[in-house]
C-alpha atoms as a PDB file:
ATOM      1  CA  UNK A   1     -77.464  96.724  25.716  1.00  0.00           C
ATOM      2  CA  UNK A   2     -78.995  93.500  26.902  1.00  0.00           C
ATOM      3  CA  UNK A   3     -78.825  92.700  22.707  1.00  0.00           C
ATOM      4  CA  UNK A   4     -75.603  93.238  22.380  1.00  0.00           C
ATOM      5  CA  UNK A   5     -74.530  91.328  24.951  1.00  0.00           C
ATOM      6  CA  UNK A   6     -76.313  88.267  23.828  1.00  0.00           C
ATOM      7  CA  UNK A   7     -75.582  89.035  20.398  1.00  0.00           C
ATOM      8  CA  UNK A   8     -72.050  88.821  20.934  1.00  0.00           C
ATOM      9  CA  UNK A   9     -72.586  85.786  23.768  1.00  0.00           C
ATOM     10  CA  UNK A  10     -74.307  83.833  20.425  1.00  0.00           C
ATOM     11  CA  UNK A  11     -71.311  84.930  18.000  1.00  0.00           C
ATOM     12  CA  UNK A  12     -68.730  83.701  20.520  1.00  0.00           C
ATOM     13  CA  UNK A  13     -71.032  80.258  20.679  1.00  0.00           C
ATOM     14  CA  UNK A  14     -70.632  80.422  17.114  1.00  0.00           C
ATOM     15  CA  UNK A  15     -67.430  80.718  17.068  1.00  0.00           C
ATOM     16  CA  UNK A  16     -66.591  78.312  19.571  1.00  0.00           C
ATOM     17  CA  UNK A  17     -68.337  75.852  17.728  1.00  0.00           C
ATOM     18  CA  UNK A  18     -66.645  76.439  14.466  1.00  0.00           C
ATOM     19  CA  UNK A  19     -63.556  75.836  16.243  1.00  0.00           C
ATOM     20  CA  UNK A  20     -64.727  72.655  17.311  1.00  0.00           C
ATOM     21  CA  UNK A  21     -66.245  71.583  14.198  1.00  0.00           C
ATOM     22  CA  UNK A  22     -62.349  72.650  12.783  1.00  0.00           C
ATOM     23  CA  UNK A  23     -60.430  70.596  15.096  1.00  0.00           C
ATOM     24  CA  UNK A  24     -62.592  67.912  14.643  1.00  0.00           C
ATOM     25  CA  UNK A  25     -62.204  67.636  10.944  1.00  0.00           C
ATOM     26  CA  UNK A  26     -59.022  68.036  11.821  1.00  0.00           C
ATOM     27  CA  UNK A  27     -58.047  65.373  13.565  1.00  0.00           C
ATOM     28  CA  UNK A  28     -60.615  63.310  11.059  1.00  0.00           C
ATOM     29  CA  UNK A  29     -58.191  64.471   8.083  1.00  0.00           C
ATOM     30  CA  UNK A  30     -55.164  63.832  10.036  1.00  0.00           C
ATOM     31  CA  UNK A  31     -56.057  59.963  10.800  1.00  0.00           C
ATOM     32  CA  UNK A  32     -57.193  59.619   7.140  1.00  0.00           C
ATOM     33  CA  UNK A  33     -53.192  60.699   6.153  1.00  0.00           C
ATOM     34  CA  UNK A  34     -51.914  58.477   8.670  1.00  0.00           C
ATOM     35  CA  UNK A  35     -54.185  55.547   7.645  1.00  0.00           C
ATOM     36  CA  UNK A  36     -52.648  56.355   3.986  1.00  0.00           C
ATOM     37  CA  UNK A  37     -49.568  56.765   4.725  1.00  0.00           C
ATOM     38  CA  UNK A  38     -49.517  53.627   7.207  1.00  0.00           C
ATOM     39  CA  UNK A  39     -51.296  51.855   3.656  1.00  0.00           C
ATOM     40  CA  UNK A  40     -48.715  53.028   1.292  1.00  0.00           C
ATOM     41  CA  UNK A  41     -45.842  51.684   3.896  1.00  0.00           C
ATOM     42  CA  UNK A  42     -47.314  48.671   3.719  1.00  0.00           C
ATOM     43  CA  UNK A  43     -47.746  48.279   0.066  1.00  0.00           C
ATOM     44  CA  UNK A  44     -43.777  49.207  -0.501  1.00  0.00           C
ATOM     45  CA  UNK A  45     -42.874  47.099   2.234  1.00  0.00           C
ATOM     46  CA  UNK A  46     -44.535  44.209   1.106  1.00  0.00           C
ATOM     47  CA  UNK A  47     -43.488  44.626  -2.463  1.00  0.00           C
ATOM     48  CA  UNK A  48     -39.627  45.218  -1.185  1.00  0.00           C
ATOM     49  CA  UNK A  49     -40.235  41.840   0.950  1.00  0.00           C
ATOM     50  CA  UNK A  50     -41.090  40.194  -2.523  1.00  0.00           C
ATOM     51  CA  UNK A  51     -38.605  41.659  -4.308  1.00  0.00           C
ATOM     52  CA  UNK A  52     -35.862  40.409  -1.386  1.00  0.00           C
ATOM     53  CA  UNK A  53     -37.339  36.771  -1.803  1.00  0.00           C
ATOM     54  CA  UNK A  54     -37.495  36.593  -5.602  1.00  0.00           C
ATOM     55  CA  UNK A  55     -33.684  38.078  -5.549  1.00  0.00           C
ATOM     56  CA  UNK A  56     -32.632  35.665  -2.465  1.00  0.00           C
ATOM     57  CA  UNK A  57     -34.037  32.554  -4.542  1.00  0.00           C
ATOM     58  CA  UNK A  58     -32.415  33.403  -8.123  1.00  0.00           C
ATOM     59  CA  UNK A  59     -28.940  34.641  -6.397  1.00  0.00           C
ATOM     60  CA  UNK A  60     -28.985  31.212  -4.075  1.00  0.00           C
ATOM     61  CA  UNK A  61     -29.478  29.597  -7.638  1.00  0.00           C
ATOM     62  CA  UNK A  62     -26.938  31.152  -9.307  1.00  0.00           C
ATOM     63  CA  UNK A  63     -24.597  30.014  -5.986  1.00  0.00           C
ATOM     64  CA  UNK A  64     -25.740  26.681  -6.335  1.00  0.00           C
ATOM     65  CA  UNK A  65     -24.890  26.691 -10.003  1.00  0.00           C
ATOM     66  CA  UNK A  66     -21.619  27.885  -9.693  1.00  0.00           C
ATOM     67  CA  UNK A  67     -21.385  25.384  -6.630  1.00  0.00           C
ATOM     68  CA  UNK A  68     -21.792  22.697  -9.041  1.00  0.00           C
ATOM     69  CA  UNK A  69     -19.765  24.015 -11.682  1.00  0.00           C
ATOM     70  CA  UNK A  70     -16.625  24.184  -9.000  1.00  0.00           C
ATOM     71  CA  UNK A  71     -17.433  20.399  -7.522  1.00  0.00           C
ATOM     72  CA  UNK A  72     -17.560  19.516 -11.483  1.00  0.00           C
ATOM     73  CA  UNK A  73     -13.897  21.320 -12.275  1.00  0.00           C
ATOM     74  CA  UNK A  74     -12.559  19.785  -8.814  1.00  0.00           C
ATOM     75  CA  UNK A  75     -13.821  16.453  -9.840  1.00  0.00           C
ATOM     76  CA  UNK A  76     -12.232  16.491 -13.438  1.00  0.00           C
ATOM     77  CA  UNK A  77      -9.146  17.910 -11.307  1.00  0.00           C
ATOM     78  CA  UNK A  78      -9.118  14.997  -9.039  1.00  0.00           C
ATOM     79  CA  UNK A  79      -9.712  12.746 -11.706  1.00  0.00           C
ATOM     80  CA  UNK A  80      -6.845  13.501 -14.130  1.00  0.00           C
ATOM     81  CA  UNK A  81      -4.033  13.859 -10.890  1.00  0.00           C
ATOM     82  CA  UNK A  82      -5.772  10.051 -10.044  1.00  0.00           C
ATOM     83  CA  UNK A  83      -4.816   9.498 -13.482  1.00  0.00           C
ATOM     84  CA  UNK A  84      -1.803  10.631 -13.983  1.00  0.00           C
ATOM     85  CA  UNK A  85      -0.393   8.987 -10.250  1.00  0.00           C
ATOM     86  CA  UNK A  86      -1.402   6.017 -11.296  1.00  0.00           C
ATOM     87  CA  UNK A  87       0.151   6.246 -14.779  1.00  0.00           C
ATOM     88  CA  UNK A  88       3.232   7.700 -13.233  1.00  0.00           C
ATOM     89  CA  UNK A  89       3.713   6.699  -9.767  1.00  0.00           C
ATOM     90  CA  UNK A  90       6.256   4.063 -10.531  1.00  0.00           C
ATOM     91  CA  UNK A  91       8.370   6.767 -12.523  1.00  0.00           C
ATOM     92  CA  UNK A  92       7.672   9.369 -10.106  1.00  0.00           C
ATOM     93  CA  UNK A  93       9.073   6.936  -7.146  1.00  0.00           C
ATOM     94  CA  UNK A  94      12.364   6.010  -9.346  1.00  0.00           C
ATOM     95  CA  UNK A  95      12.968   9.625  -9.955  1.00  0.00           C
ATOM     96  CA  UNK A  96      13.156  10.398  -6.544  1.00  0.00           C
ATOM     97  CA  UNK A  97      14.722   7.071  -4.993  1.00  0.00           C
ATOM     98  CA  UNK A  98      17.563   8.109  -8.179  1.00  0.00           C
ATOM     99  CA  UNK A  99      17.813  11.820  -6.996  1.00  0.00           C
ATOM    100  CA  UNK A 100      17.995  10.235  -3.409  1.00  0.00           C
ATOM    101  CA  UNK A 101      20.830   8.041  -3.550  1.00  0.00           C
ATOM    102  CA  UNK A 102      23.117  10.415  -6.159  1.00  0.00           C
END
């Protein structure tokens, strides 16, 4: 009887250690996925971050071309209306003064 009774005091021992042994590796396997998943985060994250600041850069170029393309129509713009005030003004100020008085 006394055998049995330590016999089944050294299987729950046993068993009680497995479980620990278990839980242990465990938790060990569970921070090993969270330290991979924490890795792979990082890794997209990063490569999204450099992917944002490539795209920022060539869209803020493309701005600043089409920046200079407007100041370049709005110059030749300005330009010809300079052009044609001074070429017309005098006419222009006839015209009116002759529409004015009729």
């Amino acid at each position: 009887m006394e055998n049995m009774i330590k016999k089944i005091v050294e299987a729950d021992n046993e068993a009680k250690a497995m479980e620990q042994k278990v839980l242990k590796e465990k938790e060990m396997l569970t921070k090993q996925i969270n330290e991979e998943t924490q890795k792979i985060y990082d890794e997209y994250m990063s490569k999204a971050l450099e992917t944002i600041k490539n795209n920022d850069a060539a869209e803020e170029k493309k701005a600043d071309k089409l920046w200079e393309e407007i100041q370049g129509k709005q110059n030749s713009a300005h330009i010809k209306l300079q052009s044609d005030f001074e070429l017309n003004c005098d006419k222009w100020v006839d015209s009116i003064v002759e529409r004015t008085l009729k």
